[in-house]
PDB file of N, CA and C in Angstrom:
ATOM      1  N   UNK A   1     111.747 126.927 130.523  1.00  0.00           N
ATOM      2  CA  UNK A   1     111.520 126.470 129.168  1.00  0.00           C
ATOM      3  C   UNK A   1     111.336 124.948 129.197  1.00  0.00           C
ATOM      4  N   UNK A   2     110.280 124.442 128.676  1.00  0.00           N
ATOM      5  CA  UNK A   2     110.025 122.893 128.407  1.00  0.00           C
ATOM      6  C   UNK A   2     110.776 122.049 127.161  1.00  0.00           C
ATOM      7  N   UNK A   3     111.080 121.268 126.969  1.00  0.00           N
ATOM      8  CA  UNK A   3     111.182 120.508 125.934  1.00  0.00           C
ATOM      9  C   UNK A   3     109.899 119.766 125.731  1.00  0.00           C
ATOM     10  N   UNK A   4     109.534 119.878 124.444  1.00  0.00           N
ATOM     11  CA  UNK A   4     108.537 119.335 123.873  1.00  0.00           C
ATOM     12  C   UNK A   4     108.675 117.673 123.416  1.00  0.00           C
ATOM     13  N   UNK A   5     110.171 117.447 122.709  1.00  0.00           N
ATOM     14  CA  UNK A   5     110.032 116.151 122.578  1.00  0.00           C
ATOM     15  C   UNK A   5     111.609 116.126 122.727  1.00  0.00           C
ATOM     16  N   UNK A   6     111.642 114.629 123.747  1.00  0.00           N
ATOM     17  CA  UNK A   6     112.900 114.172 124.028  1.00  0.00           C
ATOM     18  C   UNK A   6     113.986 113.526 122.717  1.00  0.00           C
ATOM     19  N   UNK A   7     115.084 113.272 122.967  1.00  0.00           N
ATOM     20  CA  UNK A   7     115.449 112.590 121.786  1.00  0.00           C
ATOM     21  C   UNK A   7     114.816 111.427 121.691  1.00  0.00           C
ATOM     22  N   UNK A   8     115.110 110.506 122.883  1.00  0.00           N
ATOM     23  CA  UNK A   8     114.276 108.860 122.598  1.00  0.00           C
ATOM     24  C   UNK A   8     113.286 109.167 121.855  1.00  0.00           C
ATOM     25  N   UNK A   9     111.832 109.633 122.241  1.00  0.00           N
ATOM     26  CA  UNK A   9     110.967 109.948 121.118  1.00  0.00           C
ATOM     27  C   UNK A   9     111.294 110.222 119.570  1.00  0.00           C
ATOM     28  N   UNK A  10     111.952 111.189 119.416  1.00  0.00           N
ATOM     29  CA  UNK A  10     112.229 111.668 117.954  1.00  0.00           C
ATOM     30  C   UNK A  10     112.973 110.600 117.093  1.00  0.00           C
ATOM     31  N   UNK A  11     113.995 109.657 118.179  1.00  0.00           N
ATOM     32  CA  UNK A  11     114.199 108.484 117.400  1.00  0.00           C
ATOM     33  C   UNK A  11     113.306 107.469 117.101  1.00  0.00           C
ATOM     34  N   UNK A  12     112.602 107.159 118.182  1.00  0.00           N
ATOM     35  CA  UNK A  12     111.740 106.155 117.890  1.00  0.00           C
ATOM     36  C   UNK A  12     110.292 106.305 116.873  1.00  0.00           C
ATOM     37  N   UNK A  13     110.250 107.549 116.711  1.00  0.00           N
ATOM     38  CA  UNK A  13     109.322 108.064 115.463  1.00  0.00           C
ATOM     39  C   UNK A  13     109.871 108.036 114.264  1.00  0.00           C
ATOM     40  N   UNK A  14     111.475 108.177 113.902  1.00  0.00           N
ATOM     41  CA  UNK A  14     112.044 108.005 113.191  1.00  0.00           C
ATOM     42  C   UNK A  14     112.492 106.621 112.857  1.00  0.00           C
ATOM     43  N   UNK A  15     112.448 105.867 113.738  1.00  0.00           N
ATOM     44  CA  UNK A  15     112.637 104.467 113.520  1.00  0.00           C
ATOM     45  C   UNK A  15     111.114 104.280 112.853  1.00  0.00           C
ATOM     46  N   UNK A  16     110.146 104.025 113.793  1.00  0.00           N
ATOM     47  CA  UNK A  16     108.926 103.356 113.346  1.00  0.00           C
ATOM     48  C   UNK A  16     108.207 103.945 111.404  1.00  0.00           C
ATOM     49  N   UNK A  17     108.935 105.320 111.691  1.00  0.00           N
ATOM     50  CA  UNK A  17     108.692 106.057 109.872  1.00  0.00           C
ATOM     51  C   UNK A  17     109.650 105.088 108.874  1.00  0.00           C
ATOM     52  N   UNK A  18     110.515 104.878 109.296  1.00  0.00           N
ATOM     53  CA  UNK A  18     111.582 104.079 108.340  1.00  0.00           C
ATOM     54  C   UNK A  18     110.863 102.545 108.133  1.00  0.00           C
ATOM     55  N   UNK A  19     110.763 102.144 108.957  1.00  0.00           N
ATOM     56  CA  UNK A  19     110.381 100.542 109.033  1.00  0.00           C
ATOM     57  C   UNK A  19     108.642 100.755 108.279  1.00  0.00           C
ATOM     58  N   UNK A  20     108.232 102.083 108.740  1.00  0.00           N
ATOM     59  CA  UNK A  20     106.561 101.875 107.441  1.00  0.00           C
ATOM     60  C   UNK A  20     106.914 102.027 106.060  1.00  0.00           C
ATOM     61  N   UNK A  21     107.925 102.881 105.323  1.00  0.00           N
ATOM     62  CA  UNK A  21     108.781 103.419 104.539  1.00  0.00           C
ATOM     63  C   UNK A  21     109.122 101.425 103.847  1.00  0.00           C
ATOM     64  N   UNK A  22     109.437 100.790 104.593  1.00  0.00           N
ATOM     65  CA  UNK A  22     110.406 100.061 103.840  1.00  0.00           C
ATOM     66  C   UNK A  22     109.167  98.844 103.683  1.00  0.00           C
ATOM     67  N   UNK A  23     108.414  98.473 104.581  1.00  0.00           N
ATOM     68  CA  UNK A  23     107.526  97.501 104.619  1.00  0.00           C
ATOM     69  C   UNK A  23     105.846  97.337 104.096  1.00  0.00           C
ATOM     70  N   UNK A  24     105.688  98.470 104.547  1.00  0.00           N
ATOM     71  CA  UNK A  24     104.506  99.305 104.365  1.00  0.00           C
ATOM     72  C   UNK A  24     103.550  98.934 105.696  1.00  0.00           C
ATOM     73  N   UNK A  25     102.179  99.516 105.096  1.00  0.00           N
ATOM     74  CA  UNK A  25     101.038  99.678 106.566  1.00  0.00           C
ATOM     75  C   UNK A  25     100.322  98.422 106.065  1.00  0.00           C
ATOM     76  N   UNK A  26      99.433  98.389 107.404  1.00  0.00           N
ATOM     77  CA  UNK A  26      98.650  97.051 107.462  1.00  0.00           C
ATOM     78  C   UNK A  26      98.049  96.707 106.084  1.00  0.00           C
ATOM     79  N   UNK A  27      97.303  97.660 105.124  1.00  0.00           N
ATOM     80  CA  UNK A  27      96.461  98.028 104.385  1.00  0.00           C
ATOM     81  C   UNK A  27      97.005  97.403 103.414  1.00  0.00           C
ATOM     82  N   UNK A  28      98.108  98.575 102.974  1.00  0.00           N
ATOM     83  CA  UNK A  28      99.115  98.417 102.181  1.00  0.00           C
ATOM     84  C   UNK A  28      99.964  96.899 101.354  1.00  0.00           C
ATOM     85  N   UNK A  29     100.053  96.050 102.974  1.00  0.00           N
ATOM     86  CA  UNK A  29     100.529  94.402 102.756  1.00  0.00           C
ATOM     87  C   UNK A  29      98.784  93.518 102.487  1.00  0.00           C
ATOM     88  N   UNK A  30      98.398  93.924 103.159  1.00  0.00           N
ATOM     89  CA  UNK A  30      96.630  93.078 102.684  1.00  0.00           C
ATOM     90  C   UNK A  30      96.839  93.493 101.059  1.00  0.00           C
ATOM     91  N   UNK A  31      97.156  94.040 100.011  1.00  0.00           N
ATOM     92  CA  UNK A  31      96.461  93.819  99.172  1.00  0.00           C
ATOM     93  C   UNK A  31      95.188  94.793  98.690  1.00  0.00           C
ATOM     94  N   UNK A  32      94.570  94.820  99.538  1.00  0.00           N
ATOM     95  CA  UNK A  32      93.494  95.769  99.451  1.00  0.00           C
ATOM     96  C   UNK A  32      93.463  97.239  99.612  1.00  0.00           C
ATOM     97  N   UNK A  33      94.422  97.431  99.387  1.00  0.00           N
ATOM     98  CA  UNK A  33      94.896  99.303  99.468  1.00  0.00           C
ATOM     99  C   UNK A  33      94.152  99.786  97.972  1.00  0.00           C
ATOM    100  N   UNK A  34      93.472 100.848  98.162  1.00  0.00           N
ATOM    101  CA  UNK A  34      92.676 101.422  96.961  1.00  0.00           C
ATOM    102  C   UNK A  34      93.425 102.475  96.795  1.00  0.00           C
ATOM    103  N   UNK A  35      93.433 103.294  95.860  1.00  0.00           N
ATOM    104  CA  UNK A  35      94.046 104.757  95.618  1.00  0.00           C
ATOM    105  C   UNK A  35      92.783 105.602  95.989  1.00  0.00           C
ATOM    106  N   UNK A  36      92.833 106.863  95.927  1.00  0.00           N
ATOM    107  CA  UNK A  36      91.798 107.865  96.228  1.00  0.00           C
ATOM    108  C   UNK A  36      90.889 108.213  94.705  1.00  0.00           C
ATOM    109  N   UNK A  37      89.575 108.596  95.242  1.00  0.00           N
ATOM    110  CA  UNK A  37      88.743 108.622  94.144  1.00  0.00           C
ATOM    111  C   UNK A  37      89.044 109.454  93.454  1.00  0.00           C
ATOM    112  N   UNK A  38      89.356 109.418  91.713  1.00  0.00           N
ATOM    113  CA  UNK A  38      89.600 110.020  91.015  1.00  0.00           C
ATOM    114  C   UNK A  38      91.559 110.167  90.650  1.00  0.00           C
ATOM    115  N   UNK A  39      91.983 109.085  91.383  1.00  0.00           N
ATOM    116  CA  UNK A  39      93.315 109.245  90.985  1.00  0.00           C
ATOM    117  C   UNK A  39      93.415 108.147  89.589  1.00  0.00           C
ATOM    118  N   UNK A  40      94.639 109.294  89.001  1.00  0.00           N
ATOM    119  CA  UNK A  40      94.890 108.437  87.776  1.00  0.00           C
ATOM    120  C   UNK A  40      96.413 108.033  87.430  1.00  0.00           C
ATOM    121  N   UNK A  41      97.096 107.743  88.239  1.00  0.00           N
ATOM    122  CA  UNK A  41      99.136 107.647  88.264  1.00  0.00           C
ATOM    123  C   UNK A  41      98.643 106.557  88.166  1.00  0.00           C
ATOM    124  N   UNK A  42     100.126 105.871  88.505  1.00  0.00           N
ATOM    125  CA  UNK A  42     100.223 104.561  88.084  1.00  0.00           C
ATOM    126  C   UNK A  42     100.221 103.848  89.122  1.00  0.00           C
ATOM    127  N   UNK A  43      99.999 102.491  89.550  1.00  0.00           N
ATOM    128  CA  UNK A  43      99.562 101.892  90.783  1.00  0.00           C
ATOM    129  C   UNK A  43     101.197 100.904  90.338  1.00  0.00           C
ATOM    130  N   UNK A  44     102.065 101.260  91.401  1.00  0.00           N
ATOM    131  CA  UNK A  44     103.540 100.013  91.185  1.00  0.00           C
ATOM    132  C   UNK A  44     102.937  98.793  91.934  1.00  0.00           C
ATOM    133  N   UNK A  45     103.955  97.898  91.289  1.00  0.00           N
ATOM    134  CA  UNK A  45     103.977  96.460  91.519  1.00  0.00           C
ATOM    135  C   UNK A  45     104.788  96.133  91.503  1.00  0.00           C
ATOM    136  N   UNK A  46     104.834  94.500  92.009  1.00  0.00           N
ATOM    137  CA  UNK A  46     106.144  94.092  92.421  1.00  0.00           C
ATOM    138  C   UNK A  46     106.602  93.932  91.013  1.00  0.00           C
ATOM    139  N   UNK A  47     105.690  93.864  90.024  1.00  0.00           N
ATOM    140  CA  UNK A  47     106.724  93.333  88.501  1.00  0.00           C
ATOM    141  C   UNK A  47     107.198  94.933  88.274  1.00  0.00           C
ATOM    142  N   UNK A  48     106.974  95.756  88.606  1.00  0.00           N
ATOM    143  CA  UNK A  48     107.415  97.475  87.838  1.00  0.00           C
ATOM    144  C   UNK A  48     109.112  97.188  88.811  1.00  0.00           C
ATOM    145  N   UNK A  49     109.170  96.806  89.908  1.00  0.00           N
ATOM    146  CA  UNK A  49     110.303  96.915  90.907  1.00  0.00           C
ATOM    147  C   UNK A  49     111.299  95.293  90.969  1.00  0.00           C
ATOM    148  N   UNK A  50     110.797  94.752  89.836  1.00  0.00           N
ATOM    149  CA  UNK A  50     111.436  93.151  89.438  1.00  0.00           C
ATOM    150  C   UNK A  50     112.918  93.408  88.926  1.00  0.00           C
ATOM    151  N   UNK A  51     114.070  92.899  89.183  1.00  0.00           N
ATOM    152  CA  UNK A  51     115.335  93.667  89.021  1.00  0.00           C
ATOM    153  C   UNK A  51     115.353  93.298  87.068  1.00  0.00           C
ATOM    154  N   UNK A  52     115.905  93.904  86.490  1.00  0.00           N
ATOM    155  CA  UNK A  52     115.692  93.855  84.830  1.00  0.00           C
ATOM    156  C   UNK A  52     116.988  92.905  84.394  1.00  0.00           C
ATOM    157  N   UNK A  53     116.934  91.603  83.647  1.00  0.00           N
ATOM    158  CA  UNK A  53     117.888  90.812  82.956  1.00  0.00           C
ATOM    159  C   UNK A  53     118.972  91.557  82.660  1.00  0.00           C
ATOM    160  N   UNK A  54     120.221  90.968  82.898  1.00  0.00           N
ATOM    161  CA  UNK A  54     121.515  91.575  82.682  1.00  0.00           C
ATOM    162  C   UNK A  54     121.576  91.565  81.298  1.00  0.00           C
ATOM    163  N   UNK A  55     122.284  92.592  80.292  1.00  0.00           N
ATOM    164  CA  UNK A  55     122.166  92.811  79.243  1.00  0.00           C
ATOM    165  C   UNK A  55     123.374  91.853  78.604  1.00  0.00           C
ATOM    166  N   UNK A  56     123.422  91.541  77.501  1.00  0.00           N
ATOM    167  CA  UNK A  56     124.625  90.580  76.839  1.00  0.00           C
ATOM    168  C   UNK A  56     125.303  91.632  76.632  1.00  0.00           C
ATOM    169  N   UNK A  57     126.690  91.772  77.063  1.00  0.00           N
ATOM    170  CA  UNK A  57     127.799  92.359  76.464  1.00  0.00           C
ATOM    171  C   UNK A  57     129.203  91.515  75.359  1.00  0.00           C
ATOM    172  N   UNK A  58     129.821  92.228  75.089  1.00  0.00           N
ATOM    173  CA  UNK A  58     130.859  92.084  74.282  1.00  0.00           C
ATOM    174  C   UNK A  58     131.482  91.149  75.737  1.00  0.00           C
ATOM    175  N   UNK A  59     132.581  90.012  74.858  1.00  0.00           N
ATOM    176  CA  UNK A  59     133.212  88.812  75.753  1.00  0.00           C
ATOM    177  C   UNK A  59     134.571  90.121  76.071  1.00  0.00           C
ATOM    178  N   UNK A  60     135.406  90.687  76.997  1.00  0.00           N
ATOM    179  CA  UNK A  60     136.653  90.738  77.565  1.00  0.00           C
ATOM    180  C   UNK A  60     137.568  90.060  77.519  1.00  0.00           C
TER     181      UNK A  60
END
């Protein structure tokens, strides 16, 4: 019986998925990432993911 994929591999695919996950792809950081023809969602930005003003509460 063979093993198909070692652990080192499966981590290091799992590493390199996390780090595209958090940073993004070449494309993605250029700026120039298009959506696919005919999509209509919403395209996020850094202002949709901007942390939101703390609300005024009552003084304690």
């Amino acid at each position: 019986m063979s093993i198909i994929f070692d652990t080192e591999t499966v981590i290091k695919a799992g590493r390199d998925a996390a780090w595209i996950a958090k940073h993004g792809t070449r494309e993605e950081k250029s700026g120039k990432f298009l959506p696919p023809p005919g999509w209509t969602g919403h395209l996020v930005t850094a202002a949709d993911v901007a942390p939101k003003p703390a609300k005024k509460g009552r003084a304690a």
